[in-house]
Protein backbone atom coordinates (compact mmCIF):
# COMPACT_ATOMS: atom_id res chain seq x y z
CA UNK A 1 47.41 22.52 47.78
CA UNK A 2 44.56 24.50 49.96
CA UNK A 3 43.69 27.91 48.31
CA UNK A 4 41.51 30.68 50.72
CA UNK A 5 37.72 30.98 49.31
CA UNK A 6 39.02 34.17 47.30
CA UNK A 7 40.72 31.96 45.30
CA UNK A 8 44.43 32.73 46.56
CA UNK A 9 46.90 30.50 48.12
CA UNK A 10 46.85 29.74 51.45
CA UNK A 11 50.34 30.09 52.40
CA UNK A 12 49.18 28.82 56.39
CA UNK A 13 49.50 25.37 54.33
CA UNK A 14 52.75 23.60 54.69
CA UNK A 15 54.02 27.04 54.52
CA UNK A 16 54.39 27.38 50.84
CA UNK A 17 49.72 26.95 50.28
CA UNK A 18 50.93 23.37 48.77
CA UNK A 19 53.06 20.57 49.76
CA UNK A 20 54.50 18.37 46.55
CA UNK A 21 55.68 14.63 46.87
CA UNK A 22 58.73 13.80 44.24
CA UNK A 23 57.99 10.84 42.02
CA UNK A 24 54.51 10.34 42.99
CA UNK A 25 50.97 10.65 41.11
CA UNK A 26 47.89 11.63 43.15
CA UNK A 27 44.26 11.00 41.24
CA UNK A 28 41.85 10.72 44.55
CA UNK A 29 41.82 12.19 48.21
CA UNK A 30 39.18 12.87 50.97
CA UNK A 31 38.87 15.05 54.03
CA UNK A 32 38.95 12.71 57.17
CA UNK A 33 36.91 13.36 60.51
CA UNK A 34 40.24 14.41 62.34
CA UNK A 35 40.43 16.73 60.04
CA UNK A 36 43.59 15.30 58.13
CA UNK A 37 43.36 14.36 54.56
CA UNK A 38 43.81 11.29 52.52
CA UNK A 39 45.40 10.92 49.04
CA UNK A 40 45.85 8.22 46.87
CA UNK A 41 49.29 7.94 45.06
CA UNK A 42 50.62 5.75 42.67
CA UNK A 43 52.60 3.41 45.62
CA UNK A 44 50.08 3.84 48.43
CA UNK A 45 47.69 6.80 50.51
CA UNK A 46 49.39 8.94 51.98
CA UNK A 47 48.11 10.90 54.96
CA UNK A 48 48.84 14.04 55.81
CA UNK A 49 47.40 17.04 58.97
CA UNK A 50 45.43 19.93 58.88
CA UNK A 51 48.03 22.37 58.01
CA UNK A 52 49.62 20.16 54.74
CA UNK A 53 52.16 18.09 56.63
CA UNK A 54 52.64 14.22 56.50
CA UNK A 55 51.13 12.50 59.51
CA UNK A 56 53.84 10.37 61.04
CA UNK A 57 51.22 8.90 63.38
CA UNK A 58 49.86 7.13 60.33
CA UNK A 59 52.07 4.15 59.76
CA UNK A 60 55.27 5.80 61.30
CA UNK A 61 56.07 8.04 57.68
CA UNK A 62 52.71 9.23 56.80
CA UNK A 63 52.08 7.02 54.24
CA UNK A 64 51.55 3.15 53.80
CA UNK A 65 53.90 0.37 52.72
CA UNK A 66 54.22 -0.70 49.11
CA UNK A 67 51.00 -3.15 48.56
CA UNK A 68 52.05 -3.91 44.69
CA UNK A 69 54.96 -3.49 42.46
CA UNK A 70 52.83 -1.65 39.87
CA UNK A 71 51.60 1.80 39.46
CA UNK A 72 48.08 1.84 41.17
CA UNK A 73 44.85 4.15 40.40
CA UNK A 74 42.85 5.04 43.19
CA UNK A 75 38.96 5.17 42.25
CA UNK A 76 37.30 5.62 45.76
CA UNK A 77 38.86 6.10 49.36
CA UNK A 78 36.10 5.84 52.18
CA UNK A 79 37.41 6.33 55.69
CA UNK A 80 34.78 3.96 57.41
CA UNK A 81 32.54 4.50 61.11
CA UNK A 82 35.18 2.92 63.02
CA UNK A 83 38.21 4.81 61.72
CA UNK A 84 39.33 2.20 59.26
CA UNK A 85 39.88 2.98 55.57
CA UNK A 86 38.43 1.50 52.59
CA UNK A 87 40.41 2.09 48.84
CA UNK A 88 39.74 0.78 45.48
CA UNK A 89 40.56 1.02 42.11
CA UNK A 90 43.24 -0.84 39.31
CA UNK A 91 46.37 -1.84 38.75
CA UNK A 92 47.52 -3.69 35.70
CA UNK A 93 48.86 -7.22 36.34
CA UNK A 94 50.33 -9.56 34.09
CA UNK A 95 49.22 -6.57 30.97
CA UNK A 96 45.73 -7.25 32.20
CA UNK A 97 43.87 -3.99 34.47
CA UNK A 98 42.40 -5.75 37.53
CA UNK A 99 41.02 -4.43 40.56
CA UNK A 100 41.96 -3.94 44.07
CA UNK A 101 40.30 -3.30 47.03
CA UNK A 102 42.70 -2.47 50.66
CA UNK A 103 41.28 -2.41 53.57
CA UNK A 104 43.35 -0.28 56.72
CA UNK A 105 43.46 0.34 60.30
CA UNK A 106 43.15 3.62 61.43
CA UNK A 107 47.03 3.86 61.90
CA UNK A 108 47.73 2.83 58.18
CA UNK A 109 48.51 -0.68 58.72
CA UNK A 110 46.74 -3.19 56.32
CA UNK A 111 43.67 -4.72 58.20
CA UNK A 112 44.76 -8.54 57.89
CA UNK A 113 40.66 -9.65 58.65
CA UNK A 114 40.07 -8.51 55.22
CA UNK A 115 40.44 -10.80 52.26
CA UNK A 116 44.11 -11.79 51.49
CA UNK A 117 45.93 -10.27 54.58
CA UNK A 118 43.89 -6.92 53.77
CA UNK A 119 44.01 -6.61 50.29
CA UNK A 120 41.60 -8.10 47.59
CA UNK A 121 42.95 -8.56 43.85
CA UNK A 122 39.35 -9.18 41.15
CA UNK A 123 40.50 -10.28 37.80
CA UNK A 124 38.38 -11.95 34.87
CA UNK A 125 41.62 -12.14 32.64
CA UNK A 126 40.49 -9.08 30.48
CA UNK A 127 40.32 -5.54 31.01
CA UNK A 128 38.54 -4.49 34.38
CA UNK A 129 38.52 -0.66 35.57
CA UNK A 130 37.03 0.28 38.88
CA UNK A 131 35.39 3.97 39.01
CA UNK A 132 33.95 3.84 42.32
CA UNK A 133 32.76 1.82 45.48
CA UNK A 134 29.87 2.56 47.73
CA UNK A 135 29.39 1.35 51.46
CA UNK A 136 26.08 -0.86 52.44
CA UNK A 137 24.30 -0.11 55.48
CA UNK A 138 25.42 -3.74 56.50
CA UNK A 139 28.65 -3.00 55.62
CA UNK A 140 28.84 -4.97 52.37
CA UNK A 141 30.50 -3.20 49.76
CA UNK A 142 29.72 -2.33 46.17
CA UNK A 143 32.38 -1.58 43.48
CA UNK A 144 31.29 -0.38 39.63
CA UNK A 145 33.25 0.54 36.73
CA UNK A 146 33.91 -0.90 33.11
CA UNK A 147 35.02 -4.24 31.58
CA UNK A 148 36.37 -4.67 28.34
CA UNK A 149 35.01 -7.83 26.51
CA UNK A 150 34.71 -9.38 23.07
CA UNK A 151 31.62 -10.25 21.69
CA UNK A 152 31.91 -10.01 17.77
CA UNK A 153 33.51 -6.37 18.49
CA UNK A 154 35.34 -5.74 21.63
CA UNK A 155 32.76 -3.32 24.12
CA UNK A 156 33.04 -2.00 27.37
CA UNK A 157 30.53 -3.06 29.27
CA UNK A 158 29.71 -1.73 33.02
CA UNK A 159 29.29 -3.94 36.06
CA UNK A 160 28.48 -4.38 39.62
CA UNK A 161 30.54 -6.19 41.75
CA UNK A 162 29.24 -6.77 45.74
CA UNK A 163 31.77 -7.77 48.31
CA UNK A 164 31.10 -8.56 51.90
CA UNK A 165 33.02 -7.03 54.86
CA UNK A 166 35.44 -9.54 55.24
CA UNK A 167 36.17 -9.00 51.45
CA UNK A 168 34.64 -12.26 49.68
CA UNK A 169 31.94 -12.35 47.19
CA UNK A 170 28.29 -11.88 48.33
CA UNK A 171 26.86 -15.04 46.04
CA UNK A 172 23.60 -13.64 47.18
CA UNK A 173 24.24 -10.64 44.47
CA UNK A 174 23.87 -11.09 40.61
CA UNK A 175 25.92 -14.14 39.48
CA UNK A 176 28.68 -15.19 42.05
CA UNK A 177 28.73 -11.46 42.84
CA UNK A 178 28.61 -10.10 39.85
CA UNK A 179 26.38 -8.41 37.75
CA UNK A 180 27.57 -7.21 33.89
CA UNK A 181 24.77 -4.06 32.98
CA UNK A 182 23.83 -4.09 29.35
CA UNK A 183 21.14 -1.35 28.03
CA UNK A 184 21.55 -1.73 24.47
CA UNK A 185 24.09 -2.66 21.25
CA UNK A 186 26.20 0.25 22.30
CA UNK A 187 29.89 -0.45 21.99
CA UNK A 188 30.78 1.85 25.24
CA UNK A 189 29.23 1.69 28.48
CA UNK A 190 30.81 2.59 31.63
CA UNK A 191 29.45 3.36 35.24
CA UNK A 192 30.71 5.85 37.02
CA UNK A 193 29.09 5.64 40.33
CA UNK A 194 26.72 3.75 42.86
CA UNK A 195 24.40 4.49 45.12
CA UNK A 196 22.64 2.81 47.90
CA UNK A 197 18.76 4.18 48.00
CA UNK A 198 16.27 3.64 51.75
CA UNK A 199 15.12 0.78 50.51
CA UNK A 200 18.75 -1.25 49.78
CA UNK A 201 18.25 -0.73 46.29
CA UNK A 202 21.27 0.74 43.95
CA UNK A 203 21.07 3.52 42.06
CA UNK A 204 23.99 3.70 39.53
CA UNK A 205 25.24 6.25 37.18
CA UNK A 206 27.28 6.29 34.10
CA UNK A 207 27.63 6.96 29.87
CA UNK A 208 26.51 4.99 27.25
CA UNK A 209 27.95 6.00 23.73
């Protein structure tokens, strides 16, 4: 939906101010620099113009093909320099929340240079929610969020996880690419967001109850 800045409709949008996709659940969208937008749904992103309509030029019917069988959250969409598109977020597989990370060409194909055929699937075998990713100036990518784990009680714990380009783990980073964050003998800790500071340096955000 698109609403005018006195806070009515804008009925120049798809006609109606909104345009509403049956048997689909949106939780993320960006603007892009065509001045389209992006949206996350449950099967896929769909893309759609300036005045509310799906984009056909984007993978023929505006949105992409099915990646996974199960419903997925979108955390983050980033619509990289060179027109490409970067999602993450979770999808439950086997009863177990893991994370993905896609990777698309501009024209909503899945960019097969990245990872498994474009797509990236991070599982520890418990409970592992992405919240975010940030962009590197190299190009490396850095995804945070909240693990569940048992130690005596079962806590959630945030993390860092730091991918290269070509979507495998940056060894250089933490341990194997990973790095759990711990600040005290709270039972809930989950971060919400990362930041990449001048000098490479991350600045993350998040809630510790």
């Amino acid at each position: 939906a698109r609403y005018n800045v006195d806070g009515t409709r804008d009925t120049s949008f798809n006609e109606y101010g909104f345009n509403i996709i049956n048997a689909e659940y949106f939780n993320y969208g960006i603007k892009l620099t065509d001045n389209g937008f992006l949206t996350g749904g449950s099967k896929g992103l769909y893309k759609f113009n300036s005045s509310g309509v799906l984009d056909t030029n984007f993978n023929v019917v505006g949105y992409t093909d099915p990646v996974f069988q199960n419903r997925m959250i979108f955390a983050s969409i980033t619509e990289l320099p060179d027109g490409k598109i970067l999602a993450s977020g979770y999808i439950s597989v086997n009863s177990v929340d893991s994370i993905f990370v896609l990777k698309y060409n501009a024209n909503g194909t899945l960019d097969t240079t990245f990872g498994d055929q474009g797509k990236k699937i991070i599982s520890f075998g418990i409970d592992l929610n992405c919240k975010n990713h940030s962009i590197l100036p190299s190009g490396d990518i850095v995804l945070t969020g909240t693990v569940r784990v048992f130690e005596s009680v079962y806590k959630n714990k945030g993390f860092l996880i730091k991918i290269n380009e070509n979507g495998e783990f940056d060894t250089t980073f933490g341990t194997d690419g990973v790095s759990f964050i711990s600040y005290s003998d709270s039972d809930k800790e989950i971060t919400h967001s990362v930041f990449p500071l001048n000098d490479l340096s991350l600045l993350v955000t998040g809630v510790v109850m």
